[in-house]
Structures are given as structure tokens and as C-alpha cells.
N, C-alpha and C. Protein backbone atom coordinates (compact mmCIF):
# COMPACT_ATOMS: atom_id res chain seq x y z
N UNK A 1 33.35 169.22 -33.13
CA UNK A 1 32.48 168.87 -34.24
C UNK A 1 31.06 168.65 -33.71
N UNK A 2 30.01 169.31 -34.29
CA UNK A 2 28.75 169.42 -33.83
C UNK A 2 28.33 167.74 -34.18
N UNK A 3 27.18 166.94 -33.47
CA UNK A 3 26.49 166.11 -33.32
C UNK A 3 25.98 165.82 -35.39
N UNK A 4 25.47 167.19 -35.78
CA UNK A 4 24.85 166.89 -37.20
C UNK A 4 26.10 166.54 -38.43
N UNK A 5 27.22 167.16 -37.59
CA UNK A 5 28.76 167.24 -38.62
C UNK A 5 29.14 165.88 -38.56
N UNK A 6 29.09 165.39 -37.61
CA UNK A 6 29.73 164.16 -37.10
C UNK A 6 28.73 163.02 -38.03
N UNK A 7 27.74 163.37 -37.89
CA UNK A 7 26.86 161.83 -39.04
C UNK A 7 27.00 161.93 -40.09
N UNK A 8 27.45 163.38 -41.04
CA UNK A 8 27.06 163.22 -42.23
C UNK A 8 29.02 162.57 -42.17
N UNK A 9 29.81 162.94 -41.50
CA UNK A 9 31.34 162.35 -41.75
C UNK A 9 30.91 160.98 -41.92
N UNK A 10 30.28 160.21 -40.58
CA UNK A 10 30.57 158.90 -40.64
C UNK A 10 29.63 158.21 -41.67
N UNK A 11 28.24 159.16 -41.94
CA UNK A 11 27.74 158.28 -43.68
C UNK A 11 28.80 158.44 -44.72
N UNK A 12 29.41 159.48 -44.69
CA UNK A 12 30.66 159.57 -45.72
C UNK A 12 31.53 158.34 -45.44
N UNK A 13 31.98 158.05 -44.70
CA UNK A 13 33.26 157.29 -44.48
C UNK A 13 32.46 156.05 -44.70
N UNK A 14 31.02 155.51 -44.51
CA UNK A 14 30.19 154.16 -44.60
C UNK A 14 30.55 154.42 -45.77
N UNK A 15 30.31 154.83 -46.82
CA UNK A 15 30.03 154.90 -48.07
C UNK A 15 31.61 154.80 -48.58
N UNK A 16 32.55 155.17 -48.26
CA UNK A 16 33.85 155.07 -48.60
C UNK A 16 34.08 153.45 -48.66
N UNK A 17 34.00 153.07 -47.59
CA UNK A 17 33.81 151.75 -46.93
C UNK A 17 33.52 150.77 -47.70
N UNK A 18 32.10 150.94 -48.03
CA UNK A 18 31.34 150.43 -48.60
C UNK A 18 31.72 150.07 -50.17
N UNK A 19 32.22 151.24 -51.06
CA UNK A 19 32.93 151.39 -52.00
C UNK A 19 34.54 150.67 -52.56
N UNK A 20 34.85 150.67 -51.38
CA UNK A 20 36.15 150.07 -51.29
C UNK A 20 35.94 148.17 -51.15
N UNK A 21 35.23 147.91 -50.54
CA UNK A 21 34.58 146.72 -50.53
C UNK A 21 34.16 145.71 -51.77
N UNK A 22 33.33 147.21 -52.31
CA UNK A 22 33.01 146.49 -53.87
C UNK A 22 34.14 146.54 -54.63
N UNK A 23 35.03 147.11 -54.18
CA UNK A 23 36.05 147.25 -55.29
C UNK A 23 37.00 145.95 -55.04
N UNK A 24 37.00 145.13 -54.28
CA UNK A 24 38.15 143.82 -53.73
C UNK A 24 37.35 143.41 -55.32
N UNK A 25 39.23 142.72 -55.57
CA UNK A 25 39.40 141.66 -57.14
C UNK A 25 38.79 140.17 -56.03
N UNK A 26 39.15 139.78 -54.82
CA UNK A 26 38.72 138.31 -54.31
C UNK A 26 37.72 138.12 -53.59
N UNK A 27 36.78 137.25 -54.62
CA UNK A 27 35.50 137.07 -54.26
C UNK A 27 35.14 136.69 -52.69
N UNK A 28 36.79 135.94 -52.33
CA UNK A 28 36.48 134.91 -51.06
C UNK A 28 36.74 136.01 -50.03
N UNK A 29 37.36 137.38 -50.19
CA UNK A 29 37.03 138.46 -49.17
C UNK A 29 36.19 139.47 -49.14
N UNK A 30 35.08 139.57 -50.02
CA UNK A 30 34.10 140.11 -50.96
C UNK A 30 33.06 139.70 -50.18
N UNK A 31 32.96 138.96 -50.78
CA UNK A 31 31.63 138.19 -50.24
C UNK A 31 31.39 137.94 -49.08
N UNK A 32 32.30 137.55 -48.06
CA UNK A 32 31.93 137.33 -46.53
C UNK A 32 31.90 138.89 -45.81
N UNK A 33 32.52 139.77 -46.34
CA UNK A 33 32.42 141.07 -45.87
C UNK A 33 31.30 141.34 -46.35
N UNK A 34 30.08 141.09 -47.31
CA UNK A 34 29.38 142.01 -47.61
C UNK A 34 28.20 141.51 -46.58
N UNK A 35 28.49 139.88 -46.73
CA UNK A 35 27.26 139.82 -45.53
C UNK A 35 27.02 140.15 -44.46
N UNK A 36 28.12 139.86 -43.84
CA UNK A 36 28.89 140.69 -41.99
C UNK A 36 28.08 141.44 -42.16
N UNK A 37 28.10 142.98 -42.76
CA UNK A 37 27.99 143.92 -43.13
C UNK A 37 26.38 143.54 -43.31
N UNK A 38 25.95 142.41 -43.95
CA UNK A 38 24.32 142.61 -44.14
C UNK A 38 23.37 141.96 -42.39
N UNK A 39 24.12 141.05 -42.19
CA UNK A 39 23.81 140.80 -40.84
C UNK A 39 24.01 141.60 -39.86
N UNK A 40 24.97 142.41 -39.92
CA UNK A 40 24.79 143.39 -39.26
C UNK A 40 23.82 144.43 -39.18
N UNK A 41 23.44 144.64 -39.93
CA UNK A 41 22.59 145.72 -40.64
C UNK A 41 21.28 145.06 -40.30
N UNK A 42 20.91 144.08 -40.36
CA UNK A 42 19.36 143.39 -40.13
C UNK A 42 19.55 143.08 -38.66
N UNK A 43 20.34 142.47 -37.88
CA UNK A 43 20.02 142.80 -36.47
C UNK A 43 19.92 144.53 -36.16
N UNK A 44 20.68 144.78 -36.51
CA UNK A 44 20.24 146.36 -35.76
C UNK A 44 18.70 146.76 -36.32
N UNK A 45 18.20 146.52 -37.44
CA UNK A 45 17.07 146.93 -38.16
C UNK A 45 16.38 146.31 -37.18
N UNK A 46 16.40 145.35 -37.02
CA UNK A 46 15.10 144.52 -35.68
C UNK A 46 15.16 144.83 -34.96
N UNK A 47 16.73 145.24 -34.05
CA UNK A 47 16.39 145.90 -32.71
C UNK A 47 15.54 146.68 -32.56
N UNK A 48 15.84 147.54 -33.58
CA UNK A 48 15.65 149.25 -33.38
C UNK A 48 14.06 149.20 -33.92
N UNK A 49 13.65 148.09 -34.41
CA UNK A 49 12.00 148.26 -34.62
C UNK A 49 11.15 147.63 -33.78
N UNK A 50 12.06 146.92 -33.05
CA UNK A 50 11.22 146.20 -31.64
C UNK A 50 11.33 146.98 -30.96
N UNK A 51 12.48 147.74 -30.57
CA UNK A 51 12.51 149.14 -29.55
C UNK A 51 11.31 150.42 -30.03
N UNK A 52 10.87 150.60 -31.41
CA UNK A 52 9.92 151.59 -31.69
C UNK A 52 8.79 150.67 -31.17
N UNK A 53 8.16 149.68 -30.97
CA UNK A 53 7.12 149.24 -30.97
C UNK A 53 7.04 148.91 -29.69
N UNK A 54 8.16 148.95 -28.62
CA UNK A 54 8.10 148.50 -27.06
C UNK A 54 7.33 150.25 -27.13
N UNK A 55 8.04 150.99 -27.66
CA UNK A 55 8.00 152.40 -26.77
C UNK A 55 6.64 153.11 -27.24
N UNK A 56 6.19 152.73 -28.34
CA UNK A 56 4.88 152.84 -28.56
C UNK A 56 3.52 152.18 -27.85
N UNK A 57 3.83 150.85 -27.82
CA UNK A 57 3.55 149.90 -26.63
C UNK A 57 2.79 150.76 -25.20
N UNK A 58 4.29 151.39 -25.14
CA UNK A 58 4.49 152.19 -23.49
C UNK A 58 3.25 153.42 -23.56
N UNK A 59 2.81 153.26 -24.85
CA UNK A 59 2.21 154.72 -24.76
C UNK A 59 3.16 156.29 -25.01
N UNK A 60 4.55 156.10 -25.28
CA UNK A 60 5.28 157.09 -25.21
C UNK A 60 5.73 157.39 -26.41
N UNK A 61 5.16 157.02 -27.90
CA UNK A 61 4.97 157.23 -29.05
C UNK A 61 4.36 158.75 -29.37
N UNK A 62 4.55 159.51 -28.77
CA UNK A 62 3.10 160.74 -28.97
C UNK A 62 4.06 161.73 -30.14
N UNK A 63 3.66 162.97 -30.55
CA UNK A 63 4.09 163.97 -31.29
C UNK A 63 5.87 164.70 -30.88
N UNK A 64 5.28 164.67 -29.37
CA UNK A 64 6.68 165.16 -28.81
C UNK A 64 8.42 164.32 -28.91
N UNK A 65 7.55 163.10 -29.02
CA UNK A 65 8.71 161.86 -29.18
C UNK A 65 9.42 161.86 -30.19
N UNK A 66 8.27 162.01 -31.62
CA UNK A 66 8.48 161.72 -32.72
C UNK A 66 9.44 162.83 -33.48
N UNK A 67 8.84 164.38 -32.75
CA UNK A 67 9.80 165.49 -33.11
C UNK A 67 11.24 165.18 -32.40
N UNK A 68 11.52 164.87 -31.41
CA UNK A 68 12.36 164.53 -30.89
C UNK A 68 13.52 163.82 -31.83
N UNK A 69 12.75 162.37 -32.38
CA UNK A 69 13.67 161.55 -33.19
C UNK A 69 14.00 162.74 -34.19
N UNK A 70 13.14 163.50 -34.66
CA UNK A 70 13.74 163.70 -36.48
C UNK A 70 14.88 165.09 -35.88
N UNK A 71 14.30 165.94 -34.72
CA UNK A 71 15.70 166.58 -34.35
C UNK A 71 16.90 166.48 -34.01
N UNK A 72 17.15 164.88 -33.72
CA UNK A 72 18.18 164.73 -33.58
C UNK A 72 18.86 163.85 -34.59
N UNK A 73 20.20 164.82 -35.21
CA UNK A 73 20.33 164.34 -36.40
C UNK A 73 21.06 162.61 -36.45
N UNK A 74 21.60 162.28 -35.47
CA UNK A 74 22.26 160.72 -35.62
C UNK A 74 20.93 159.86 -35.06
N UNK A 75 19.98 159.90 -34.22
CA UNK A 75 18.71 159.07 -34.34
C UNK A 75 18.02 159.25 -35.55
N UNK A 76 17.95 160.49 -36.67
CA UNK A 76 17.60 160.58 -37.67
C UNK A 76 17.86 159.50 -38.47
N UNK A 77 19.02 160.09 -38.38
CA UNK A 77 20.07 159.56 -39.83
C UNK A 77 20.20 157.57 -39.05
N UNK A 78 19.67 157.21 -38.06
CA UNK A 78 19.95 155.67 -37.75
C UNK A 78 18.56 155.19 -38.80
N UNK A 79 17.41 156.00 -38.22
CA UNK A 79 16.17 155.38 -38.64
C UNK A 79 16.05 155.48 -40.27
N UNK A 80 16.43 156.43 -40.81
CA UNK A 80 16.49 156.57 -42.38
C UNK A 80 17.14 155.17 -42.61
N UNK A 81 18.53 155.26 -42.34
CA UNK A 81 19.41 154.06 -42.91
C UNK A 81 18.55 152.70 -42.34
N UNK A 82 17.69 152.49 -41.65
CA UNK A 82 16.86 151.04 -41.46
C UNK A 82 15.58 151.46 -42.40
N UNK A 83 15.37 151.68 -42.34
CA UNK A 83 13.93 152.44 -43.10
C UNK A 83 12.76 152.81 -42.20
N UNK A 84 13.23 152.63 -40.68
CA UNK A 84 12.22 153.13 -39.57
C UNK A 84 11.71 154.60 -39.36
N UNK A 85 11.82 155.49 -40.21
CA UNK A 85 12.15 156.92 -39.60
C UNK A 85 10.37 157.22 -39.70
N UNK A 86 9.98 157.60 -38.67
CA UNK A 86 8.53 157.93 -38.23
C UNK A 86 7.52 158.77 -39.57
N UNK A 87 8.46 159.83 -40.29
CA UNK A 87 7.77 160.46 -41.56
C UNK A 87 7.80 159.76 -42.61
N UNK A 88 6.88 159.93 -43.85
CA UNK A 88 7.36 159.40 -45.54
C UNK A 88 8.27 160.09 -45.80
N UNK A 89 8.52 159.53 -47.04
CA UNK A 89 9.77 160.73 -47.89
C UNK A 89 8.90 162.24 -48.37
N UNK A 90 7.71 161.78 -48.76
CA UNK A 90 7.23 163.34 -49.15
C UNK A 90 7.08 164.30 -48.41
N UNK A 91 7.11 163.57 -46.61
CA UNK A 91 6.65 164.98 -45.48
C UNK A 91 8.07 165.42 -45.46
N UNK A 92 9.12 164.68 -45.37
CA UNK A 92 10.78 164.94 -44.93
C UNK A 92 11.05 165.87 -46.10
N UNK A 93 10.80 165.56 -47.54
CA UNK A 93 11.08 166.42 -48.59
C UNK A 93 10.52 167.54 -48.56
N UNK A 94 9.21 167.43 -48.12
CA UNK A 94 8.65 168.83 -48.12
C UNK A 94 8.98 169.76 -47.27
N UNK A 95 9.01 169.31 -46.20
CA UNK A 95 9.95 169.98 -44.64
C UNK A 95 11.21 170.45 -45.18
N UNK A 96 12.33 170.25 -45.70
CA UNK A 96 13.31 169.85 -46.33
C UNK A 96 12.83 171.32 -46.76
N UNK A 97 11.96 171.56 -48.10
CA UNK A 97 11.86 172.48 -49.40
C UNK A 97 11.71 173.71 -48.55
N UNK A 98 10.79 173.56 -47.63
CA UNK A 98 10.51 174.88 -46.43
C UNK A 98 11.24 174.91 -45.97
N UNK A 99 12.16 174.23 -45.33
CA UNK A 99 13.29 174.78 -44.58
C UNK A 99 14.34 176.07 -45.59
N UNK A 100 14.60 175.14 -46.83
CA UNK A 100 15.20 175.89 -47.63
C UNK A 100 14.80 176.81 -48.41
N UNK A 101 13.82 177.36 -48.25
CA UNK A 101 12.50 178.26 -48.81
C UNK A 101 13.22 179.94 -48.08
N UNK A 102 13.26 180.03 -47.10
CA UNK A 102 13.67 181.51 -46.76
C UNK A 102 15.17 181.85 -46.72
N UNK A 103 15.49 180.90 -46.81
CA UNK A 103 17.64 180.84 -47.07
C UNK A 103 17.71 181.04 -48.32
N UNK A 104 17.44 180.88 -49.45
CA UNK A 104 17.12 180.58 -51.26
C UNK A 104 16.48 181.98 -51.26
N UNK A 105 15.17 182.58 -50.37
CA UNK A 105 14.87 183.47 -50.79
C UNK A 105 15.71 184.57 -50.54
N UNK A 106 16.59 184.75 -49.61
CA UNK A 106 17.31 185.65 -49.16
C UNK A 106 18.64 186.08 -50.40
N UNK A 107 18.78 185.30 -51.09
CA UNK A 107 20.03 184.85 -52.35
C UNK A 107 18.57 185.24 -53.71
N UNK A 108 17.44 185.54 -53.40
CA UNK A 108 16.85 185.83 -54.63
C UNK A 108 16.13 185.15 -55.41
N UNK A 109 16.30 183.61 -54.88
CA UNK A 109 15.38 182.24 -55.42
C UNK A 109 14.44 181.64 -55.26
N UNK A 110 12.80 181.79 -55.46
CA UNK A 110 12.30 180.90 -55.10
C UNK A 110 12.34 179.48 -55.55
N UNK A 111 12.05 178.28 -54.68
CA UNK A 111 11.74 176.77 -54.72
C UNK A 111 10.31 176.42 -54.38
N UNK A 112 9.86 175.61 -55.22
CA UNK A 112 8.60 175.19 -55.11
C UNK A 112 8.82 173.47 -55.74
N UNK A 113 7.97 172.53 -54.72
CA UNK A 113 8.32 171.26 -54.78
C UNK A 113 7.23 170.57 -55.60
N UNK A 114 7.33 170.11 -56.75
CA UNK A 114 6.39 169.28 -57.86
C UNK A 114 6.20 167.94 -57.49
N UNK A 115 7.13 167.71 -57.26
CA UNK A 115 6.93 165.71 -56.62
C UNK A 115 8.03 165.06 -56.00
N UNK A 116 7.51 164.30 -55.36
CA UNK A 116 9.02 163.71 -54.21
C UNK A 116 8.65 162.21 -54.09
N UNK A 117 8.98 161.63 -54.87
CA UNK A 117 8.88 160.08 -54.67
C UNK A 117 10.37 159.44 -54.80
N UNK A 118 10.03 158.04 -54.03
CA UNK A 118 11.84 157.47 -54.19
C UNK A 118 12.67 157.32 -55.42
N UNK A 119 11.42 157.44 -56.52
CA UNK A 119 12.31 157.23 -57.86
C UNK A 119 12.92 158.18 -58.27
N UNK A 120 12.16 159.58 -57.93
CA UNK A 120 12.69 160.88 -57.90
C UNK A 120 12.17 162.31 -57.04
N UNK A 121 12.93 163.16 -56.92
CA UNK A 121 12.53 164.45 -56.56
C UNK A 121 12.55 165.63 -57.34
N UNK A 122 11.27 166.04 -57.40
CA UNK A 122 11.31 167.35 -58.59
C UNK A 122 11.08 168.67 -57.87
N UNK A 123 11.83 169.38 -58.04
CA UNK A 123 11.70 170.55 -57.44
C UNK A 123 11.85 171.94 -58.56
N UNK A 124 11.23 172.98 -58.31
CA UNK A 124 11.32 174.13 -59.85
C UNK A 124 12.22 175.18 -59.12
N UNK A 125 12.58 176.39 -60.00
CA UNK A 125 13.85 177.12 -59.37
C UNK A 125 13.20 178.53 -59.95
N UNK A 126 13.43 179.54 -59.37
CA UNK A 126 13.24 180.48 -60.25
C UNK A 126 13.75 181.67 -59.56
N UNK A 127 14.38 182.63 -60.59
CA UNK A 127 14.57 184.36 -59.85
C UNK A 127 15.82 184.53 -60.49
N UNK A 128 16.55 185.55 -59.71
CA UNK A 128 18.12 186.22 -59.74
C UNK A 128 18.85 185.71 -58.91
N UNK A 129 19.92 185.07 -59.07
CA UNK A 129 20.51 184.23 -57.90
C UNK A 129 21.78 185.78 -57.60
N UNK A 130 21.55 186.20 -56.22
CA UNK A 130 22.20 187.56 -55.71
C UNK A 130 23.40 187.15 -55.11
N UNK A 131 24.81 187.92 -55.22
CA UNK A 131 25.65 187.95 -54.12
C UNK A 131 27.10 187.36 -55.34
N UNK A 132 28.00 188.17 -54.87
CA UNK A 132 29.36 188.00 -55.72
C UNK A 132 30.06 186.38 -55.79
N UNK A 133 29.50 185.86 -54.50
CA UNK A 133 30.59 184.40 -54.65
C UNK A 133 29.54 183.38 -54.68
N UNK A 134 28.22 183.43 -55.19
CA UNK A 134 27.35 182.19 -55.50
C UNK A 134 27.64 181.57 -57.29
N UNK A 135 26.96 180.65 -57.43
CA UNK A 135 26.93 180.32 -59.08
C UNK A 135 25.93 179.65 -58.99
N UNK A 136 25.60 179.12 -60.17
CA UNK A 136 24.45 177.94 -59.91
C UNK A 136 24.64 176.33 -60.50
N UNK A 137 26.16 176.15 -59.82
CA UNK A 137 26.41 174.97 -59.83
C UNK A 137 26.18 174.67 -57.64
N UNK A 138 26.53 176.51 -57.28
CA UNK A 138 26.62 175.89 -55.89
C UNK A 138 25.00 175.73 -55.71
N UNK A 139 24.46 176.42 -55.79
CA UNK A 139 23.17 176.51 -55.86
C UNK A 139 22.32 175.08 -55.65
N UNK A 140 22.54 174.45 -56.80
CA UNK A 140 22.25 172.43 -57.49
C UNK A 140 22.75 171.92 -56.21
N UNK A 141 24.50 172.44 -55.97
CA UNK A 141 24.70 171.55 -54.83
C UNK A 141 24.04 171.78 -53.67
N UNK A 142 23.71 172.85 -53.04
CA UNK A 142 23.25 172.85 -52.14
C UNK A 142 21.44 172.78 -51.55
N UNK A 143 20.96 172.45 -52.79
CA UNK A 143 19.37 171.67 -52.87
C UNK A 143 19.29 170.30 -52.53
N UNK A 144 20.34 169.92 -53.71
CA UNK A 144 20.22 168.22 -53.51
C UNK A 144 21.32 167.95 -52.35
N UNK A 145 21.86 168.02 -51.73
CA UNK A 145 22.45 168.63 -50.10
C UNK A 145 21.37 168.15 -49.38
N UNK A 146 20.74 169.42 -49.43
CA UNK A 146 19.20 168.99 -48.61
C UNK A 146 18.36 168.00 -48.65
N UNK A 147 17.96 167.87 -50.06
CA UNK A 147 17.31 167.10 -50.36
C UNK A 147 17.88 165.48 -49.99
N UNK A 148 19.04 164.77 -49.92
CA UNK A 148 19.17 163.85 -49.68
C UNK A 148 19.33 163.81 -48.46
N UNK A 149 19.88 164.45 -47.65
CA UNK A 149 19.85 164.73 -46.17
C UNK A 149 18.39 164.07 -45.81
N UNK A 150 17.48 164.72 -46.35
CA UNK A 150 15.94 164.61 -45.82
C UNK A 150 15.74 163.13 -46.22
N UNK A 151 16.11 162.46 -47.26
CA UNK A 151 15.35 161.52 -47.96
C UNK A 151 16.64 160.80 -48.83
N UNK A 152 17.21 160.30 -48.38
CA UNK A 152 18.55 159.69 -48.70
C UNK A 152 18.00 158.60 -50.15
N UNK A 153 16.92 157.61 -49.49
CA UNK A 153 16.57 157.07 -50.48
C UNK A 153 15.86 157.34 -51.94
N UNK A 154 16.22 158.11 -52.03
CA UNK A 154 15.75 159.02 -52.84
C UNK A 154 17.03 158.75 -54.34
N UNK A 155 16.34 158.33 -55.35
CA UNK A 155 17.54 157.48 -56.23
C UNK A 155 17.78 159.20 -56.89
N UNK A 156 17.28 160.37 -57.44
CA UNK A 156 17.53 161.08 -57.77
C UNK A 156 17.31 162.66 -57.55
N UNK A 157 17.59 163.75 -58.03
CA UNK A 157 17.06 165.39 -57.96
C UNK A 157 16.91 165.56 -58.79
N UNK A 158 15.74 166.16 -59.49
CA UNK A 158 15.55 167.18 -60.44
C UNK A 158 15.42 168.30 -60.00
N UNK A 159 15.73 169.50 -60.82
CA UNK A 159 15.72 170.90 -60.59
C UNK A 159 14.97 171.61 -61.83
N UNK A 160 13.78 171.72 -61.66
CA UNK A 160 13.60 172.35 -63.03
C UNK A 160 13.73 173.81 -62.99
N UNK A 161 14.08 174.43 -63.99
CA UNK A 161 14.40 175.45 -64.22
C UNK A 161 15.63 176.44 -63.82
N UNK A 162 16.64 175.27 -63.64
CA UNK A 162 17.95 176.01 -62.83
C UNK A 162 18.83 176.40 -64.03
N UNK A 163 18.48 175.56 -65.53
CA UNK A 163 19.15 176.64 -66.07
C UNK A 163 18.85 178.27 -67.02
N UNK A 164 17.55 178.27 -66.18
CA UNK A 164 17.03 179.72 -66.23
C UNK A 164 17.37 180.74 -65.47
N UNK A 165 18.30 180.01 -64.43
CA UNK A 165 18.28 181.10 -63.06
C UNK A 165 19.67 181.96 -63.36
N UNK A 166 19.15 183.50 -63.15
CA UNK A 166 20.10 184.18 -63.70
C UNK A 166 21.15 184.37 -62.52
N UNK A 167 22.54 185.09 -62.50
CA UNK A 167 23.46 185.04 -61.48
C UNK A 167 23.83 186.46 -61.69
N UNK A 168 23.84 187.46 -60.76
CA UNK A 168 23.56 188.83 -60.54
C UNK A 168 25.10 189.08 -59.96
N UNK A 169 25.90 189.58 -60.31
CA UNK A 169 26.97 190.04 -59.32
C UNK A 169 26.94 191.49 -58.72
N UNK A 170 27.35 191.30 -57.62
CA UNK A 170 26.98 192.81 -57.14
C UNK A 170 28.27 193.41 -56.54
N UNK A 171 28.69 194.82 -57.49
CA UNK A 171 29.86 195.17 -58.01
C UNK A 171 29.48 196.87 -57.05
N UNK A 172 30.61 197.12 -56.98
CA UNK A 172 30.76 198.68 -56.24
C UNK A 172 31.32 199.24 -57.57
N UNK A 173 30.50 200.62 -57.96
CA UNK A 173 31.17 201.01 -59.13
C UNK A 173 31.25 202.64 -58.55
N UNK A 174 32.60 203.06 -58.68
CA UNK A 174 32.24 204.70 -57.80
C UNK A 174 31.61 205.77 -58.66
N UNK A 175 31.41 206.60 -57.85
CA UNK A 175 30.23 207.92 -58.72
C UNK A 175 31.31 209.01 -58.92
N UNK A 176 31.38 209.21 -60.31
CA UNK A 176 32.08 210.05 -60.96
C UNK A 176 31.72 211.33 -60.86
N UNK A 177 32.40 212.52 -60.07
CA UNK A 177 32.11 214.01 -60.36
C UNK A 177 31.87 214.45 -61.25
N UNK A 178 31.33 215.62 -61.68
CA UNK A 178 31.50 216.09 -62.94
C UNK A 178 32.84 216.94 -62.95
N UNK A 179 33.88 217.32 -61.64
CA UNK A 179 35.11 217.79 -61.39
C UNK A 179 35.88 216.65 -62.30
N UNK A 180 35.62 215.58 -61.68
CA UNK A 180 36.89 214.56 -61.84
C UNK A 180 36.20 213.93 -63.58
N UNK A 181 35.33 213.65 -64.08
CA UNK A 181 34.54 213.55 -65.66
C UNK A 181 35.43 214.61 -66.00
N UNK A 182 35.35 215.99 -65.81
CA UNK A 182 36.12 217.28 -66.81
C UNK A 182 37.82 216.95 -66.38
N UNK A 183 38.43 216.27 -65.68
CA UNK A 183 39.68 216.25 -65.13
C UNK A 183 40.35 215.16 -66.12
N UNK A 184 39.06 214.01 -66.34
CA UNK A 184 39.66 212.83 -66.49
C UNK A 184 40.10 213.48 -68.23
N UNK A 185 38.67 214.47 -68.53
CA UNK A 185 38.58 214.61 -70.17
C UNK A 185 40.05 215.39 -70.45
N UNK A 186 40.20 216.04 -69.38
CA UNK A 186 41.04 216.64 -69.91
C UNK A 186 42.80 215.91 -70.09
N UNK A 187 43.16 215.14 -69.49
CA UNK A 187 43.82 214.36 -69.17
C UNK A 187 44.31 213.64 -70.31
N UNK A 188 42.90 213.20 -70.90
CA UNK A 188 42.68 212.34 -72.89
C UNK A 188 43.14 213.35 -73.20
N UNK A 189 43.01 214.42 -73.48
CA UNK A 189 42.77 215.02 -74.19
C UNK A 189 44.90 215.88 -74.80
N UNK A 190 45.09 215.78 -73.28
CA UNK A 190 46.45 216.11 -73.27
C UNK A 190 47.29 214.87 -73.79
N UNK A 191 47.31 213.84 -73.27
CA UNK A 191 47.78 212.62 -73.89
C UNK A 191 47.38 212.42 -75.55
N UNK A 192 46.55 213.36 -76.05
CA UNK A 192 46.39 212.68 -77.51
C UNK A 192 47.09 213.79 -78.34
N UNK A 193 47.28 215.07 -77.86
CA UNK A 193 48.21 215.98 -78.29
C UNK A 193 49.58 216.12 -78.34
N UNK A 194 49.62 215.13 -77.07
CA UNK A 194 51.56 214.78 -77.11
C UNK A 194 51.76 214.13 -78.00
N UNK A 195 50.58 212.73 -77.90
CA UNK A 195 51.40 211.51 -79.04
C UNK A 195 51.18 212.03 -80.54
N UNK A 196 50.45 213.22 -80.59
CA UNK A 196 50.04 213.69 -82.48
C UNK A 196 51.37 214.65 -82.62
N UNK A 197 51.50 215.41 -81.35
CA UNK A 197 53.23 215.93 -81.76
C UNK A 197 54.47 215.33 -81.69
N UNK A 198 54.39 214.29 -81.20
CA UNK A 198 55.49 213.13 -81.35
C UNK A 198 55.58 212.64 -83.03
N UNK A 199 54.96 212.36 -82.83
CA UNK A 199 54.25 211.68 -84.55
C UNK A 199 55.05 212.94 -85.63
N UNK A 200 54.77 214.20 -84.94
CA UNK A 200 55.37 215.20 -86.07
C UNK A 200 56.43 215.20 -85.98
């Protein structure tokens, strides 16, 4: 399992977790789990922001560092979940829209990004969505995919114009002779003379 497979499992399984938690009927095992869980979460948030500010400190804060963090997807995905991650949400979203800009176009779609704030993300859709096993439910899924990947906090996706986007199937249809057209005619043609002399 690749390094990027492996974080989005274990945000899955946090979130399972997490879910299952809220779901306890007893307050008295409820409640002390949620704090654990919040104390936990605020020491690591301090570590990990006293560690950005030692290493900045150091002078070793520069461009190369910073690409560094967002390439690697579990230092990513640590700093998102504290809220440390070196970009805003609008550079990560926008990065995000370009990334998915020549993959979308290849399927026939352009994306163009209208606004990316935490309350929401708006993104527009447009074209022929190409290729026999797409739809444009996978389509939705695999924007906002991205899109939260990039910007988790992000309470929603909009898509405008996805239900404009048409879905193209692309079918092999064979090329008829004019041998096998006069073969086929003739063929009708014998079958409709049997069943009219049957009939008699």
C-alpha cells in the first residue's frame, strides 16, 4: 500500500472512530473519550507548531521545505488535520483544480474554479464527458475527491453546471457492404414470402 493509500485509509478509519464514539447511548463513556481524543489532538497541535517555528527559527523554512511538506501526503494530511499546513485553502484548491484540469480534459471536461472558501467550494463543469464506463455521478465523485483531499475543511462542493454535462458513449458500430446491405435485403425479403405463403 502506497504512503498516499495508507492516509486516506487511516482518515477513513479516524472518522469511523470518531462516528462510532458519537454514537455511545453512555454519557459517562462519551464524554471522557471525546476529550482523550481532544487532548490528544491539542498536544500534538503544539508540538507540531513549535516544531514549525524551531525549524523556521533554524532558517530551514525556505520554498524547498515547504514543497517538501505538501508532497508528502501523511505530513500533509498531519498539518491539514492541526490547521498548520504552510498554504491557504484557496492556493491548495486551486493547485487541486490544475492538477485535475488535464485528467478532466482528457475525458472531454473542462473545470474552472469560481471560489474556494471554507464555507464553500465552487467550481463550473463543462463539455462531453467521453469514454463507455464514465457517468456523471463518477465524475461529482471524483472532483469533490480532490477537492477535499486538498482542503478537507472545506464544509462543502459545488459543481456548477454538472447537470449540463453531456455523457458520450463510444460504441463500435461495423460498416455495412453494399454485398452484405443487398444480402441482408434479400434475406427480408425471402422471410416475408414464406410467412405470406404460410398464411395461404
Amino acid at each position: 500500500m502506497s504512503n498516499e493509500s495508507a492516509v486516506v485509509a487511516q482518515q477513513r478509519r479516524i472518522d469511523e472512530l470518531i462516528a462510532a464514539l458519537e454514537a455511545l447511548d453512555d454519557p459517562r463513556a462519551r464524554e471522557p473519550a471525546k476529550e482523550l481524543l481532544q487532548v490528544v489532538l491539542d498536544l500534538h497541535t503544539n508540538g507540531l507548531s513549535r516544531l514549525m517555528e524551531i525549524v523556521s527559527e533554524a532558517g530551514a523554512m525556505d520554498d524547498a521545505m515547504l514543497a517538501a511538506f505538501e508532497r508528502d501526503a501523511g505530513v500533509s494530511a498531519l498539518l491539514l488535520l492541526h490547521g498548520l499546513h504552510p498554504q491557504d485553502l484557496p492556493t491548495r484548491v486551486s493547485r487541486a483544480v490544475e492538477k485535475m484540469r488535464p485528467l478532466l480534459g482528457a475525458q472531454g471536461i473542462q473545470i474552472e474554479l469560481l471560489d474556494a472558501a471554507e464555507e464553500a467550494v465552487r467550481v463550473r463543469v463543462a463539455g462531453r464527458l467521453q469514454g463507455k464506463h464514465n457517468s456523471v455521478g463518477e465524475l461529482q465523485q471524483e472532483i469533490e475527491r480532490a477537492i477535499f483531499e486538498a482542503a478537507p475543511e472545506a464544509m462543502s462542493v459545488e459543481i456548477v453546471g454538472l447537470p449540463d454535462v453531456n455523457v458520450h458513449e463510444l460504441r463500435f458500430v461495423p460498416h455495412r457492404t453494399r454485398a452484405a446491405s443487398d444480402a441482408a435485403s434479400d434475406a427480408a425479403s425471402e422471410v416475408a414470402s414464406r410467412t405470406e405463403a404460410g398464411a395461404q
